[in-house]
N, C-alpha and C. Protein backbone atom coordinates (compact mmCIF):
# COMPACT_ATOMS: atom_id res chain seq x y z
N UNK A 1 0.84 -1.17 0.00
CA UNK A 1 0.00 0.00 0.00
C UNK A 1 0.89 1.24 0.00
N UNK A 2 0.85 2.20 -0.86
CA UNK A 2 1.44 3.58 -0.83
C UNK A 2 0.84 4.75 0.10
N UNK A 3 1.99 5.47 0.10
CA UNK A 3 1.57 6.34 1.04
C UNK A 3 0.51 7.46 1.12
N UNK A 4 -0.44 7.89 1.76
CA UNK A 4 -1.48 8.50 1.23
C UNK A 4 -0.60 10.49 0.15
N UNK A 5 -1.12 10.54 0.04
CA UNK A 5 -0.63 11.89 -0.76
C UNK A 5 -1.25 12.99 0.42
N UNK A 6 -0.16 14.38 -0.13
CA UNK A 6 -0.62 15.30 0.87
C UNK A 6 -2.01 15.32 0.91
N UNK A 7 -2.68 16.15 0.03
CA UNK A 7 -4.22 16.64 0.32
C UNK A 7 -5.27 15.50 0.84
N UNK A 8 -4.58 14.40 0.64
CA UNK A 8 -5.58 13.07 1.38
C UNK A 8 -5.01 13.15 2.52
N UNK A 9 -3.90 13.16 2.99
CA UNK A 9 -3.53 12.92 4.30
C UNK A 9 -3.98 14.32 5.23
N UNK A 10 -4.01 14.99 4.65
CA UNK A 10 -5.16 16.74 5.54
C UNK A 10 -6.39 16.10 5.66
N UNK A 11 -7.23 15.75 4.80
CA UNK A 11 -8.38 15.33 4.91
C UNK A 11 -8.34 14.20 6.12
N UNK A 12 -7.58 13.63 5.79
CA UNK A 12 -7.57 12.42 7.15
C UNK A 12 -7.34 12.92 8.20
N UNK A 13 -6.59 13.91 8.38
CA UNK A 13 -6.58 14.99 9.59
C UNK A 13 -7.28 15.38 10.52
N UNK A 14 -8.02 16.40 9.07
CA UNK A 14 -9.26 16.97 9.66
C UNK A 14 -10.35 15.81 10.21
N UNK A 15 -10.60 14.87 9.53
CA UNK A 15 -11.64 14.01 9.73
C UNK A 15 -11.31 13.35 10.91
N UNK A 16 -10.04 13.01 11.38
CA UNK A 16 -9.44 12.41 12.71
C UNK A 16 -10.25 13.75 13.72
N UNK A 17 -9.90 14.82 13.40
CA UNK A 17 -10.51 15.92 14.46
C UNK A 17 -11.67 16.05 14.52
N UNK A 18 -12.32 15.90 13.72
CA UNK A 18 -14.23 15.46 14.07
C UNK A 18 -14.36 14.51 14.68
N UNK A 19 -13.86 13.29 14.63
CA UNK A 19 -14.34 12.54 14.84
C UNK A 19 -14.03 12.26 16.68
N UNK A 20 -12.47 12.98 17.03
CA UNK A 20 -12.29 13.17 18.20
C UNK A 20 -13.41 14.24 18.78
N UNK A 21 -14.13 15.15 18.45
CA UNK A 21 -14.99 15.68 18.91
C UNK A 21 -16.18 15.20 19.74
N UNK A 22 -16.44 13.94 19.09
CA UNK A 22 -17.59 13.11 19.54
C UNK A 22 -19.06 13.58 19.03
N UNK A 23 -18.99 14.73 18.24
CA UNK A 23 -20.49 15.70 17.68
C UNK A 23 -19.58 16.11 16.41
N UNK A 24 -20.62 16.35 14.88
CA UNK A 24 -20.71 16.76 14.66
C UNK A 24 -21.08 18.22 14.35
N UNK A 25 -19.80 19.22 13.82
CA UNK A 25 -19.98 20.74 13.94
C UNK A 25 -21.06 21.28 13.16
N UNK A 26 -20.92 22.50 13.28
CA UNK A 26 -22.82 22.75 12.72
C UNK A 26 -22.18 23.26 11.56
N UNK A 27 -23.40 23.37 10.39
CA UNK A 27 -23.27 23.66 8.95
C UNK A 27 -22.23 24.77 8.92
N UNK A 28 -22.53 25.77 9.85
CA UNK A 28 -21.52 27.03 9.72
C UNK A 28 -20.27 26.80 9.33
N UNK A 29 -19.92 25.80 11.15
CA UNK A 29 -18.63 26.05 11.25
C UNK A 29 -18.14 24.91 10.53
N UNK A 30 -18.31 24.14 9.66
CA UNK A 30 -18.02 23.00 8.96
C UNK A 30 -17.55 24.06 7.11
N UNK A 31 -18.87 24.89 6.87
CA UNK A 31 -18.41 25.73 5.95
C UNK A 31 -17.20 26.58 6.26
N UNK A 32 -16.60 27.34 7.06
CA UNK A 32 -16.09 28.11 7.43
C UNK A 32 -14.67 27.12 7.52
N UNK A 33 -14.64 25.88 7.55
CA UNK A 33 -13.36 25.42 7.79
C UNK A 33 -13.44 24.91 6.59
N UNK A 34 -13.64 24.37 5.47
CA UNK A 34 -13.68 23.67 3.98
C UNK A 34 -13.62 25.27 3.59
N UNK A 35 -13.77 26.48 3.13
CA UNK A 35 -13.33 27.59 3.06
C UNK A 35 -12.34 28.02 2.98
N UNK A 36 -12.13 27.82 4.28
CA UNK A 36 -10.79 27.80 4.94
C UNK A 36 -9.34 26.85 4.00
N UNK A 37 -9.48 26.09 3.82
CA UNK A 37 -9.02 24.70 3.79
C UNK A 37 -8.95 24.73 1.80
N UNK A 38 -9.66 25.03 1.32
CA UNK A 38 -9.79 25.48 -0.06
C UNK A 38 -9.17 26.91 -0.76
N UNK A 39 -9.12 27.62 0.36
CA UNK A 39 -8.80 28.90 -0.05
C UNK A 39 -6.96 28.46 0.27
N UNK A 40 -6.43 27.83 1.35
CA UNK A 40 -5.05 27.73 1.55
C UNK A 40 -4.84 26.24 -0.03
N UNK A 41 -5.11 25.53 -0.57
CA UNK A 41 -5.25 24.80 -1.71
C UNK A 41 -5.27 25.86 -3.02
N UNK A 42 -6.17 26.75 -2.84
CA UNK A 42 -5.49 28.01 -4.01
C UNK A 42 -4.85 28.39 -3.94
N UNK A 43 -4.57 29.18 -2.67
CA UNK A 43 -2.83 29.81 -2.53
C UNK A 43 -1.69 29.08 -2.69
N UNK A 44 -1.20 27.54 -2.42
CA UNK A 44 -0.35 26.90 -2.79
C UNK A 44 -0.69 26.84 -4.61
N UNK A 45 -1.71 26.40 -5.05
CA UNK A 45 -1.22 25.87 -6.69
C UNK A 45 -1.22 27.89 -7.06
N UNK A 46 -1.41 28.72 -6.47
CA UNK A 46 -1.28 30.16 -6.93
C UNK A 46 0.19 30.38 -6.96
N UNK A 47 0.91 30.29 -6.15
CA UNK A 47 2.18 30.48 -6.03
C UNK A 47 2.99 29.54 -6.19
N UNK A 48 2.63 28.35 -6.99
CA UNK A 48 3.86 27.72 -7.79
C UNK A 48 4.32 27.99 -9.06
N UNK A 49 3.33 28.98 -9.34
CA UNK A 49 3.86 29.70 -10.28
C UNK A 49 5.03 29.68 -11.38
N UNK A 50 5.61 29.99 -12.41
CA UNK A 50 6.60 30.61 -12.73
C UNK A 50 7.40 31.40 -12.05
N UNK A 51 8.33 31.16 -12.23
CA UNK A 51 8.81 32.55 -11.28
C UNK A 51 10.64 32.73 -11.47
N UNK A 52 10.89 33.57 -11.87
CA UNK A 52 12.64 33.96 -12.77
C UNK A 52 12.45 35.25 -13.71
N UNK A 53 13.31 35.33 -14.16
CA UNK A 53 13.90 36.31 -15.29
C UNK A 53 12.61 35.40 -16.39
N UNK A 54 12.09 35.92 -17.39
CA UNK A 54 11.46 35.61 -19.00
C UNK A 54 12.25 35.92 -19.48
N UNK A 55 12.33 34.11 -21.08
CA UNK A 55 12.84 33.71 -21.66
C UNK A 55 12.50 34.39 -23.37
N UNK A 56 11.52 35.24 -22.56
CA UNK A 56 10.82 35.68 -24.49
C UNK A 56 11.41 36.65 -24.68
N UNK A 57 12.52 37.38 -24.19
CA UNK A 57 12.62 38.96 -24.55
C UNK A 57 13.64 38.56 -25.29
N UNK A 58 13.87 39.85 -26.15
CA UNK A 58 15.14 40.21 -27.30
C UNK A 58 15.13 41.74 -27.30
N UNK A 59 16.55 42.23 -27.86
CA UNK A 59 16.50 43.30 -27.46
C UNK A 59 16.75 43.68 -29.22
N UNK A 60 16.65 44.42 -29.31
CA UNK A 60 16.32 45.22 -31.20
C UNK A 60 17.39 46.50 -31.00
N UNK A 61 18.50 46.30 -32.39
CA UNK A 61 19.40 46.91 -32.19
C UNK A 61 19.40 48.77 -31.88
N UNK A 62 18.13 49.00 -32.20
CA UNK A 62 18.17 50.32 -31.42
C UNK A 62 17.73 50.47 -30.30
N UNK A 63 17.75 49.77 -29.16
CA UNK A 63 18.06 49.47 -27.82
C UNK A 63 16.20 48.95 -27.20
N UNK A 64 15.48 48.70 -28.03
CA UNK A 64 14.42 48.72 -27.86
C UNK A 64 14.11 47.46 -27.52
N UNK A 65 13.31 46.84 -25.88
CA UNK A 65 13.28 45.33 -25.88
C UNK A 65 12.32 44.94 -25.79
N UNK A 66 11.60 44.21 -26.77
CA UNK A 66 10.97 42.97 -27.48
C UNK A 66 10.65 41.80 -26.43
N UNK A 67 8.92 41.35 -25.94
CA UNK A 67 8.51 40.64 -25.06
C UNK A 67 7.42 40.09 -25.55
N UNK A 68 7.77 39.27 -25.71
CA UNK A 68 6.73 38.14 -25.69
C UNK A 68 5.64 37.82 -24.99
N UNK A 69 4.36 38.28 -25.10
CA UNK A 69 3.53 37.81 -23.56
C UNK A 69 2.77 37.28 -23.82
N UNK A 70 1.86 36.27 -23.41
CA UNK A 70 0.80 35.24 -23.57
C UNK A 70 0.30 35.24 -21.95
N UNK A 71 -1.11 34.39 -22.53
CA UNK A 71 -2.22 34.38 -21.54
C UNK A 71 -2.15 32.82 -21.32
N UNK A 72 -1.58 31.95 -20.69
CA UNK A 72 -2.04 30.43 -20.71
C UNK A 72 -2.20 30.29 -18.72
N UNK A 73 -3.71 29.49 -19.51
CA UNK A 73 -4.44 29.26 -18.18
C UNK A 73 -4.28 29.95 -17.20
N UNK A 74 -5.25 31.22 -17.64
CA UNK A 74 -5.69 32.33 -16.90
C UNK A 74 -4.70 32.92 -15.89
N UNK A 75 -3.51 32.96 -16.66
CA UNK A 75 -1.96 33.82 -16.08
C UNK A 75 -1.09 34.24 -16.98
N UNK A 76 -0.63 35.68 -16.93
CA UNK A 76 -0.17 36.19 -17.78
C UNK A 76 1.58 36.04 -17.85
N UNK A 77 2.29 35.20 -18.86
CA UNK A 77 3.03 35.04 -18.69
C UNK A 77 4.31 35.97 -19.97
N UNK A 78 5.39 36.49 -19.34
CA UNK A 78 5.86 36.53 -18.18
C UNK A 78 4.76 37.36 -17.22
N UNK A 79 5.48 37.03 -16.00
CA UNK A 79 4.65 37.23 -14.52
C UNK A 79 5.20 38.49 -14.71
N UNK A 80 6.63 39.20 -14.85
CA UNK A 80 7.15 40.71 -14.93
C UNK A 80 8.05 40.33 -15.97
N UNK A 81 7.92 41.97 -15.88
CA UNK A 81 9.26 42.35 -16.93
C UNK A 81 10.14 43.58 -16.67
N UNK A 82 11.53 42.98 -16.04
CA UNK A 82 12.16 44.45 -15.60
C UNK A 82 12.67 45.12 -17.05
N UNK A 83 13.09 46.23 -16.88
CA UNK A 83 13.49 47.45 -17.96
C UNK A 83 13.78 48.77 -17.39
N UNK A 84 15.33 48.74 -17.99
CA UNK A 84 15.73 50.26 -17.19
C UNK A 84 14.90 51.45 -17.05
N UNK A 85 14.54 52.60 -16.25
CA UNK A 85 13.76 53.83 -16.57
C UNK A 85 14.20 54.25 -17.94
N UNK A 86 12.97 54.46 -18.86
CA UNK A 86 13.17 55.51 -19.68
C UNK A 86 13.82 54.41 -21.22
N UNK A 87 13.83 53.28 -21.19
CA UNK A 87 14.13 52.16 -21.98
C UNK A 87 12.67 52.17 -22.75
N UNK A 88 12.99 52.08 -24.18
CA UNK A 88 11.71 52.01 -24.72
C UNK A 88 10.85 50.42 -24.60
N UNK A 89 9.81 49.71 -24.51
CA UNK A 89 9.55 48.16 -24.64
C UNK A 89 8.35 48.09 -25.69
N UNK A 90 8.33 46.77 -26.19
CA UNK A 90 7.42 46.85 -27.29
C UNK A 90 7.43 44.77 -26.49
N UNK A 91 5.36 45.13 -25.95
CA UNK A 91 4.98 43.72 -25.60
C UNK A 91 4.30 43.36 -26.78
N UNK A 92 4.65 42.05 -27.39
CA UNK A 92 3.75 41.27 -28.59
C UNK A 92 3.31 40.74 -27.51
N UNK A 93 1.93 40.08 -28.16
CA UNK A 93 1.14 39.75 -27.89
C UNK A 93 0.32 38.58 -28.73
């Protein structure tokens, strides 16, 4: 038998802690923790992100730099783009 995976082994967690309760919690506070518990599950797959220098830029011999940007699965990638003050940029799209 393999080992359970993270998000199953939380669930087994939590469910170990109800069940030490001896009662079932009321609709509220049962919403309020799956909420809870879903919203920290977005923030981890949110911030695994990409994340470095972008691989799309080029710079055009009159000092002008060239970026590549795309939309895949509802994130705009690159995440940034540094550029000296006053550097002209031209984002394709």
């Amino acid at each position: 038998m393999r080992a359970p995976s993270r998000p199953r082994a939380a669930w087994h967690a939590v469910a170990a802690i109800v069940r030490s309760l001896g009662r079932r919690p009321s609709p509220a506070v049962a919403g309020v923790v799956v909420g809870a518990l879903l919203t920290a599950v977005a923030v981890v797959f949110a911030s695994s992100g990409q994340t470095g220098p972008s691989s799309n830029t080029s710079v055009a011999a009159s000092g002008t730099r060239v970026v590549e940007v795309s939309l895949v699965g509802m994130r705009i990638r690159p995440g940034t783009v540094e550029v000296a003050p006053g550097a002209r940029v031209v984002l394709r799209v």
